[in-house]
PDB file of N, CA and C in Angstrom:
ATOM      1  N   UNK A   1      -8.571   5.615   4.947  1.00  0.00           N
ATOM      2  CA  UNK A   1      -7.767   4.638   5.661  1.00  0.00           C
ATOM      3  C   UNK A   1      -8.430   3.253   5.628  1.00  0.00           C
ATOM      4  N   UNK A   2      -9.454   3.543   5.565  1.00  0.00           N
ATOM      5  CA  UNK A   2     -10.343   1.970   5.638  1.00  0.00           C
ATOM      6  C   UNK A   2      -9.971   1.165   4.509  1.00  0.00           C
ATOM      7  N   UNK A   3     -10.264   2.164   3.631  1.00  0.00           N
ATOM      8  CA  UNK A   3      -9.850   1.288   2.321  1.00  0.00           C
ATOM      9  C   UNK A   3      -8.480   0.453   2.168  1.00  0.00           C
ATOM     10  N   UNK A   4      -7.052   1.068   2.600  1.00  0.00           N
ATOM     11  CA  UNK A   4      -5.903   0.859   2.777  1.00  0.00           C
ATOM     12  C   UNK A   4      -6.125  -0.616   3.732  1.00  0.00           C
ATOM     13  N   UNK A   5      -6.593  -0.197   4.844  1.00  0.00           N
ATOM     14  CA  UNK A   5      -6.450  -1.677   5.569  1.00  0.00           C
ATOM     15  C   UNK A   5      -6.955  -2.841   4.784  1.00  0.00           C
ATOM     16  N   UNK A   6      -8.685  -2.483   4.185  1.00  0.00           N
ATOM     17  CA  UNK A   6      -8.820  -3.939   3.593  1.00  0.00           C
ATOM     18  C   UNK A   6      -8.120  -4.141   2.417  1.00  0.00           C
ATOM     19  N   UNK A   7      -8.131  -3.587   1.719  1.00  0.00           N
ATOM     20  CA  UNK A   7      -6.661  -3.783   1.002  1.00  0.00           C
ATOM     21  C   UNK A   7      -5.661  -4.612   1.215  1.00  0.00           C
ATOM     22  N   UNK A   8      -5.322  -4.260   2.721  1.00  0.00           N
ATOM     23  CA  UNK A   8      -3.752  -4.824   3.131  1.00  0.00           C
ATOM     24  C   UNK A   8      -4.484  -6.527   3.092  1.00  0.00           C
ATOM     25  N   UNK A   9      -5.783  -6.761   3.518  1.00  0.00           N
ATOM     26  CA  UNK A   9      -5.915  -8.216   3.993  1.00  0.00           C
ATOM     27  C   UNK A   9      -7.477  -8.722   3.203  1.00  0.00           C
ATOM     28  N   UNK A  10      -7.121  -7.950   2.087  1.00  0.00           N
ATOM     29  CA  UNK A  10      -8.239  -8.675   0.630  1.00  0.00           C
ATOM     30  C   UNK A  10      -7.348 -10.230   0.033  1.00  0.00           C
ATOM     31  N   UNK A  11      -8.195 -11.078   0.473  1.00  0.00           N
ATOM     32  CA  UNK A  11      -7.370 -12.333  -0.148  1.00  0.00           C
ATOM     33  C   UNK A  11      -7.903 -12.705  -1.840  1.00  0.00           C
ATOM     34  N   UNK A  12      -9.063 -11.543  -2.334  1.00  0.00           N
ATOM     35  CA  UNK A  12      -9.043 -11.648  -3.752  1.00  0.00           C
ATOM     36  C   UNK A  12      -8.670 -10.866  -4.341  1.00  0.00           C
ATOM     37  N   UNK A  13      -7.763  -9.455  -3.782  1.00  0.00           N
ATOM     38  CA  UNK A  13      -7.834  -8.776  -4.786  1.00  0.00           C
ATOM     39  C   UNK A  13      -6.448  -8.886  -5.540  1.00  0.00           C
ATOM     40  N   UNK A  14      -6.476  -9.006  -6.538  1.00  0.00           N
ATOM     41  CA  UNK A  14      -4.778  -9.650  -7.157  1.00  0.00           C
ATOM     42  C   UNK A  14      -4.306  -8.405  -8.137  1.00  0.00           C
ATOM     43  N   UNK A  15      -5.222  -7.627  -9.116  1.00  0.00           N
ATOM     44  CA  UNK A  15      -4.662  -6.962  -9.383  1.00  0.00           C
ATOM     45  C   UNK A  15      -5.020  -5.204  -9.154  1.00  0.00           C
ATOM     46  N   UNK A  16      -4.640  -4.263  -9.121  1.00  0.00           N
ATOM     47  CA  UNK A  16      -4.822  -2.706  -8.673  1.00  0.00           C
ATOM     48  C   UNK A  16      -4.308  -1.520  -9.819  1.00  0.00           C
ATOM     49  N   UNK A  17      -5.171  -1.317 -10.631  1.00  0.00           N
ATOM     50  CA  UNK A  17      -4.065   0.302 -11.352  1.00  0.00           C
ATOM     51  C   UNK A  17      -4.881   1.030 -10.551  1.00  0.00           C
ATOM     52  N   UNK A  18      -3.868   1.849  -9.930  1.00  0.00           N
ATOM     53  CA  UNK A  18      -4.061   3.155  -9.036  1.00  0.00           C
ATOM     54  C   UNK A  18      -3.207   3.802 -10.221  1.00  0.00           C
ATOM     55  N   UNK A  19      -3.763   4.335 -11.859  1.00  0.00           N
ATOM     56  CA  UNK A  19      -3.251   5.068 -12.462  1.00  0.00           C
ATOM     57  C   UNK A  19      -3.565   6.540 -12.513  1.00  0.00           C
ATOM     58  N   UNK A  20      -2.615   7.697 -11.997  1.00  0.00           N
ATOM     59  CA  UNK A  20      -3.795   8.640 -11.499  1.00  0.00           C
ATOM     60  C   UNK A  20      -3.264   9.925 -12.386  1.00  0.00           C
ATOM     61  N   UNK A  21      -3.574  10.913 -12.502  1.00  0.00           N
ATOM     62  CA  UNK A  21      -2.995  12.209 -13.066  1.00  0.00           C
ATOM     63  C   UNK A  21      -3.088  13.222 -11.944  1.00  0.00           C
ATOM     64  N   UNK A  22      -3.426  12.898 -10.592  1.00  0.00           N
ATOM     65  CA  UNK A  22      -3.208  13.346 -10.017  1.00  0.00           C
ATOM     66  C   UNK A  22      -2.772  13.204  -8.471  1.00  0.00           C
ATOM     67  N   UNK A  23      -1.653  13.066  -8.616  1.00  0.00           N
ATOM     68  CA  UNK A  23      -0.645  11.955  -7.601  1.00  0.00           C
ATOM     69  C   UNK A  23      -0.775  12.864  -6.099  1.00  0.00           C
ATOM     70  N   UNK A  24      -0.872  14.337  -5.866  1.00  0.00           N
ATOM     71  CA  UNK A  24      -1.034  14.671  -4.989  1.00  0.00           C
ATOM     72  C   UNK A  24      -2.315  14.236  -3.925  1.00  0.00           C
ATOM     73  N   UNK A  25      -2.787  13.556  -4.046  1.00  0.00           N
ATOM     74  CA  UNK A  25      -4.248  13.173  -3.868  1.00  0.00           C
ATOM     75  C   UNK A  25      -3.839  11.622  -3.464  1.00  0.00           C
ATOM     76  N   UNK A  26      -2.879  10.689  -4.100  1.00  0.00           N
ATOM     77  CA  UNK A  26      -2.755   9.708  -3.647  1.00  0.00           C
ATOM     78  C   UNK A  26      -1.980   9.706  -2.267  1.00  0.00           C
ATOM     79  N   UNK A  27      -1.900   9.286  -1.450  1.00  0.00           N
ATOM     80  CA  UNK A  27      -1.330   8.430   0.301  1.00  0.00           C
ATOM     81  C   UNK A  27      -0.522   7.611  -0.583  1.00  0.00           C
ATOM     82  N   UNK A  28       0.826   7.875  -0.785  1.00  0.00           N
ATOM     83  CA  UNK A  28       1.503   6.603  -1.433  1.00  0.00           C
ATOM     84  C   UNK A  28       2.112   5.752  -0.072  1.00  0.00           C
ATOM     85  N   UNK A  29       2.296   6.786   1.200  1.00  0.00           N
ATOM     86  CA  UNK A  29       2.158   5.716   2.475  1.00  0.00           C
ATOM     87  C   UNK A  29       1.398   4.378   2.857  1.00  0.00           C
ATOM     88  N   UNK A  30       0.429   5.152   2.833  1.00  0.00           N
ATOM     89  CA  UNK A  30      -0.780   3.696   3.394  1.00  0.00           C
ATOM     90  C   UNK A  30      -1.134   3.098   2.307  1.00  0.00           C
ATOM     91  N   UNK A  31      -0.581   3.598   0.759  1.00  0.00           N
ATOM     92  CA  UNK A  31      -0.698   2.634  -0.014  1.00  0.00           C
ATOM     93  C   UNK A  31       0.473   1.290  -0.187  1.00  0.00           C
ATOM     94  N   UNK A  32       1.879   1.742   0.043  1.00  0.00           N
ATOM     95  CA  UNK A  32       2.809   0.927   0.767  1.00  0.00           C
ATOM     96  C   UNK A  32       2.373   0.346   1.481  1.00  0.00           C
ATOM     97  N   UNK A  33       2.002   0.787   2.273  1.00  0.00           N
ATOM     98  CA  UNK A  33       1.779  -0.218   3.760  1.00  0.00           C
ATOM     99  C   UNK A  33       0.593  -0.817   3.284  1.00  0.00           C
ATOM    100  N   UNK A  34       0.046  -0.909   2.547  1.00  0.00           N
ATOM    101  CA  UNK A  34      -1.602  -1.639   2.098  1.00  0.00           C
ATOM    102  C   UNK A  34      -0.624  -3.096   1.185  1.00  0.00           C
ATOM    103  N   UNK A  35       0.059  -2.404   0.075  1.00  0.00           N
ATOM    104  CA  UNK A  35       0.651  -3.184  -0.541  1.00  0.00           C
ATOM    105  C   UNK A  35       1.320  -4.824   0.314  1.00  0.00           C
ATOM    106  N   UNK A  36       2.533  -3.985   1.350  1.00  0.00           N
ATOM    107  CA  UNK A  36       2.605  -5.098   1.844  1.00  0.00           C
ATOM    108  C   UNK A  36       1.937  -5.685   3.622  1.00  0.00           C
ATOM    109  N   UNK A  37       0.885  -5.031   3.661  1.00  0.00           N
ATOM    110  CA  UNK A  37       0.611  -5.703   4.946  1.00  0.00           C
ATOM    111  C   UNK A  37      -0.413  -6.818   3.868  1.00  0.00           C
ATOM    112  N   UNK A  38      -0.789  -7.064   2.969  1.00  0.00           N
ATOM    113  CA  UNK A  38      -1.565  -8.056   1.629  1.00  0.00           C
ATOM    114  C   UNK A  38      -0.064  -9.229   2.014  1.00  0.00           C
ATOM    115  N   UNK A  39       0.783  -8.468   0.964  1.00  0.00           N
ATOM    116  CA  UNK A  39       2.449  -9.612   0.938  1.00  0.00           C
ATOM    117  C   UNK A  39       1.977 -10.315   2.625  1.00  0.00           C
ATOM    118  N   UNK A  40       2.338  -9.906   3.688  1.00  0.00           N
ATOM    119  CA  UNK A  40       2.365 -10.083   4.891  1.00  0.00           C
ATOM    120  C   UNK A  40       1.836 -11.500   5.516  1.00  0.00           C
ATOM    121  N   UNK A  41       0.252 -11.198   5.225  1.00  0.00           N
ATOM    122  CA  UNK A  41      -0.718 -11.828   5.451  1.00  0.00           C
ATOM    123  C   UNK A  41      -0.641 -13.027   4.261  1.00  0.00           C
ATOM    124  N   UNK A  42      -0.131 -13.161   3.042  1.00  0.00           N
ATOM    125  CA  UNK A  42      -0.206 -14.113   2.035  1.00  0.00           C
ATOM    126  C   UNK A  42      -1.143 -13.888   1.568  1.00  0.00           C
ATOM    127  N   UNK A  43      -1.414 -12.865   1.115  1.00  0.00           N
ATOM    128  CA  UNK A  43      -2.603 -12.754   0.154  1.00  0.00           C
ATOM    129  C   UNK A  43      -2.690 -12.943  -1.068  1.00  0.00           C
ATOM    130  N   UNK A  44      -3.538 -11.977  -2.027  1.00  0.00           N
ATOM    131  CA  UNK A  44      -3.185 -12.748  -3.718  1.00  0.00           C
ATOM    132  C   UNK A  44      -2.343 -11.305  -4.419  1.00  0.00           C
ATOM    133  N   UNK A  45      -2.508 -10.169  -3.650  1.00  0.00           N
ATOM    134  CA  UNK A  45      -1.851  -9.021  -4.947  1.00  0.00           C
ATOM    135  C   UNK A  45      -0.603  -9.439  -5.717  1.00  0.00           C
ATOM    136  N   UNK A  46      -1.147  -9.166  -6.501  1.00  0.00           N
ATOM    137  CA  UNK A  46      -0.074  -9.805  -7.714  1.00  0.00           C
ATOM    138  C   UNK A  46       0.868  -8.233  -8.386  1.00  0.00           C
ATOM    139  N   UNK A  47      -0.439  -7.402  -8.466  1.00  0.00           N
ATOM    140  CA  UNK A  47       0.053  -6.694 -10.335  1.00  0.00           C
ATOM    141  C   UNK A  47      -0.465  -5.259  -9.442  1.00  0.00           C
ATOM    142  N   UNK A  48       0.355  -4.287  -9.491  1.00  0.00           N
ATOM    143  CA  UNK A  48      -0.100  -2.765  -9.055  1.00  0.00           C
ATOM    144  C   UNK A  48       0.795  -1.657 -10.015  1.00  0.00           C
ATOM    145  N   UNK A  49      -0.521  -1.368 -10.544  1.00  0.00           N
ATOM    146  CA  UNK A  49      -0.134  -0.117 -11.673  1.00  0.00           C
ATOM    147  C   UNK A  49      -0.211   1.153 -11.073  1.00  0.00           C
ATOM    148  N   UNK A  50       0.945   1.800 -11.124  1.00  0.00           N
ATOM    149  CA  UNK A  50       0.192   3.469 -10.508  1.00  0.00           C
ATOM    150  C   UNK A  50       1.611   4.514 -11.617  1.00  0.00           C
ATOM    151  N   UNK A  51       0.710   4.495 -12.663  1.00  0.00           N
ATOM    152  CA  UNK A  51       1.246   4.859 -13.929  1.00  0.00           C
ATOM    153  C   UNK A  51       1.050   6.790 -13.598  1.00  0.00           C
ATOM    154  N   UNK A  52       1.915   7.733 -13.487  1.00  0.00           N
ATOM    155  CA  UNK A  52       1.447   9.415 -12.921  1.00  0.00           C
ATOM    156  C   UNK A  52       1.765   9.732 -12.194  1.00  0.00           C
ATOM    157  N   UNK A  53       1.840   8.354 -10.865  1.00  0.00           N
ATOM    158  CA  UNK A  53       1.501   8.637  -9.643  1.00  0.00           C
ATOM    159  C   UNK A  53       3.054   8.703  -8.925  1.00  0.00           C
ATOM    160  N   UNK A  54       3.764   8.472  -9.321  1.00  0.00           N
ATOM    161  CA  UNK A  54       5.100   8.877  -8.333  1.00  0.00           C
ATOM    162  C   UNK A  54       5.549   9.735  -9.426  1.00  0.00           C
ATOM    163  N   UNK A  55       6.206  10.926  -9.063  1.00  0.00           N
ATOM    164  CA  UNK A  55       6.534  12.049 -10.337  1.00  0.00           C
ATOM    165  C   UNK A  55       8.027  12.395  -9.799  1.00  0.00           C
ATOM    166  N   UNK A  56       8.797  12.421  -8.888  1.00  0.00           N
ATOM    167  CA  UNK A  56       9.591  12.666  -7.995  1.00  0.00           C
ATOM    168  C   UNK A  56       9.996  11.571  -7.268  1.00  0.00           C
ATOM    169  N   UNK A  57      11.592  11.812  -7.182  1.00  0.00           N
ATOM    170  CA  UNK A  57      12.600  10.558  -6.522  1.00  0.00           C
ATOM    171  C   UNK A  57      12.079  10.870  -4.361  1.00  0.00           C
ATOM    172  N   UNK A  58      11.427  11.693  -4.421  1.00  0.00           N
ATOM    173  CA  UNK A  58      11.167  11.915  -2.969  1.00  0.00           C
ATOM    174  C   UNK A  58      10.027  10.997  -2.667  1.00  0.00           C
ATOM    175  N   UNK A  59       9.101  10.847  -3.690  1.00  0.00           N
ATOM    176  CA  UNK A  59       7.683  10.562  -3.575  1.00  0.00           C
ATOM    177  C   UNK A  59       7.780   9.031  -3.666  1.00  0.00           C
ATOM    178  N   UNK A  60       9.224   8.658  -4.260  1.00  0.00           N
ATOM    179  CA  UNK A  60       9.093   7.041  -4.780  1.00  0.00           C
ATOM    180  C   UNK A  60       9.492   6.394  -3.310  1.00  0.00           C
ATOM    181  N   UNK A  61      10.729   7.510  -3.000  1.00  0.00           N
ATOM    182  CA  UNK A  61      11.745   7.124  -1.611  1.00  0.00           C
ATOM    183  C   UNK A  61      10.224   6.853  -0.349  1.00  0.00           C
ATOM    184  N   UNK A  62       9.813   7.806  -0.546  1.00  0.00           N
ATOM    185  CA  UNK A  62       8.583   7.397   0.432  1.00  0.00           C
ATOM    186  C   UNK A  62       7.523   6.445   0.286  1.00  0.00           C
ATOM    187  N   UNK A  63       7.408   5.806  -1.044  1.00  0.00           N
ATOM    188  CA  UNK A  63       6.859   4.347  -1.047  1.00  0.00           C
ATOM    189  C   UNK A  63       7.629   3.474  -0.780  1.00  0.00           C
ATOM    190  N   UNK A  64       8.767   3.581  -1.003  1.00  0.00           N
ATOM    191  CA  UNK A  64       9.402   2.096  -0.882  1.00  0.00           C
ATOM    192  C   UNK A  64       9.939   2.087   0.360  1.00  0.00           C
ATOM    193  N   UNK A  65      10.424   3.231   1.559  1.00  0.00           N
ATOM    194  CA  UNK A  65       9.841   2.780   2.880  1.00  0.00           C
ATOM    195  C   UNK A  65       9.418   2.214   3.415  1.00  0.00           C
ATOM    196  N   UNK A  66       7.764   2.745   3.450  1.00  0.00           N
ATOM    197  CA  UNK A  66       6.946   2.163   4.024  1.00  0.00           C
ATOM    198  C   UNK A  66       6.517   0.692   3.232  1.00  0.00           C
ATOM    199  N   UNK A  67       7.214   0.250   2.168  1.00  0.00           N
ATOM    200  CA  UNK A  67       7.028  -1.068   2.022  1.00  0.00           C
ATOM    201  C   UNK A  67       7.417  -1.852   3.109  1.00  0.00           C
ATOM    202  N   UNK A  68       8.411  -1.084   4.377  1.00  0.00           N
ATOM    203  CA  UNK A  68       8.938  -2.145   5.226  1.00  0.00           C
ATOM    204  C   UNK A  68       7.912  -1.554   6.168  1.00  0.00           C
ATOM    205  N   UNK A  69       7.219  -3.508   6.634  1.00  0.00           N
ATOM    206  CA  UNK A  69       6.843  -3.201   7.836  1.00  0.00           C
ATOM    207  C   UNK A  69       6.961  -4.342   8.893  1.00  0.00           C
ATOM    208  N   UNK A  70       7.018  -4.031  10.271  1.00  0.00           N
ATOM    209  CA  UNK A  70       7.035  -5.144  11.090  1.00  0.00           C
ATOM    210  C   UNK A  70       5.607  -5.405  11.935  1.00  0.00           C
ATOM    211  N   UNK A  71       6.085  -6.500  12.471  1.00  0.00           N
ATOM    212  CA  UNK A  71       4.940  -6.797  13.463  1.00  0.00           C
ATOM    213  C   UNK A  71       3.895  -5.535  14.098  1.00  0.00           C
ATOM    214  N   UNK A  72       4.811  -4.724  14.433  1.00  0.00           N
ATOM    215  CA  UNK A  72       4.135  -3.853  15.837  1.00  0.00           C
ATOM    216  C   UNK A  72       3.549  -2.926  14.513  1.00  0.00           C
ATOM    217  N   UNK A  73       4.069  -2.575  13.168  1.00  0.00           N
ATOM    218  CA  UNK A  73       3.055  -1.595  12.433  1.00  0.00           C
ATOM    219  C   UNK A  73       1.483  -2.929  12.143  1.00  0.00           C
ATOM    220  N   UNK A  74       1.971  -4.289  11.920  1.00  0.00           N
ATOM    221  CA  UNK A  74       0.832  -4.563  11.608  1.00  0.00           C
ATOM    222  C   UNK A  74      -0.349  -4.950  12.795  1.00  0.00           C
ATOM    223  N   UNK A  75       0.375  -4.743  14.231  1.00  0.00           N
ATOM    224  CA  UNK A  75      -0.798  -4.508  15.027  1.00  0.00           C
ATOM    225  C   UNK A  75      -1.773  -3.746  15.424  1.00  0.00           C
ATOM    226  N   UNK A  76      -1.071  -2.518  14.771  1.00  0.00           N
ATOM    227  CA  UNK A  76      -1.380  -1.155  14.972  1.00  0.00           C
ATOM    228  C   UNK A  76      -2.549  -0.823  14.084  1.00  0.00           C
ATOM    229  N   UNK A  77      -1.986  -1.646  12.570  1.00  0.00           N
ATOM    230  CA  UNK A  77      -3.142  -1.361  11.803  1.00  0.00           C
ATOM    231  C   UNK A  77      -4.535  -2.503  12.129  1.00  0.00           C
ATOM    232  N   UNK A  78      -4.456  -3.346  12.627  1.00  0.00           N
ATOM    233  CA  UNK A  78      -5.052  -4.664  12.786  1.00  0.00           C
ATOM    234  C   UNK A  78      -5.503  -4.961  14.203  1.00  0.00           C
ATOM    235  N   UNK A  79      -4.714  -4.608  14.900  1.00  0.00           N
ATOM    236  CA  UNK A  79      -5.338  -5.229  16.650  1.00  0.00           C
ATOM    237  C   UNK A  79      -5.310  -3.691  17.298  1.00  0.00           C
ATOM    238  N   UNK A  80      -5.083  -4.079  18.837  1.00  0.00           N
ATOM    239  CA  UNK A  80      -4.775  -2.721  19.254  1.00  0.00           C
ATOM    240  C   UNK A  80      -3.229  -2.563  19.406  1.00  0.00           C
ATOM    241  N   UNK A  81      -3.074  -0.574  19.540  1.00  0.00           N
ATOM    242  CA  UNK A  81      -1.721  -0.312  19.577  1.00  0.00           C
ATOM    243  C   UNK A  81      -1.523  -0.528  20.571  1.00  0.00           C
TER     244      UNK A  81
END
């Protein structure tokens, strides 16, 4: 999880292949939510490869979810709940 948060609020990190062969192992949740609590904050991610890693229309439906987030998820991850 740690990783996911700084993630969400790395103002250098611009690009990411999370290319994996083994997608069960990836959090494509908190990787969503990493993705855009970065967008959020104005950060630099630019470019995210994750070439393996969604194999299934269930697995994609559940990233692009949690791409939405509001205020109260990013306090949760960031201040207190």
């Amino acid at each position: 999880m740690d990783f996911f948060k700084s993630m969400g609020e790395s103002k250098s990190l611009k690009h990411l292949d999370i290319d994996s062969g083994n997608s069960q192992r990836l959090n494509v949740s908190d990787l969503a939510k990493a993705v855009a609590m970065n967008s959020f904050k104005q950060c630099s991610l630019t470019f995210l490869s994750m070439k393996n890693s969604i194999l299934n229309y269930e697995v994609l439906e559940n990233f692009l979810e949690n791409l939405y987030i509001s205020e109260k998820d990013h306090e949760e991850w960031y201040g207190s709940s």
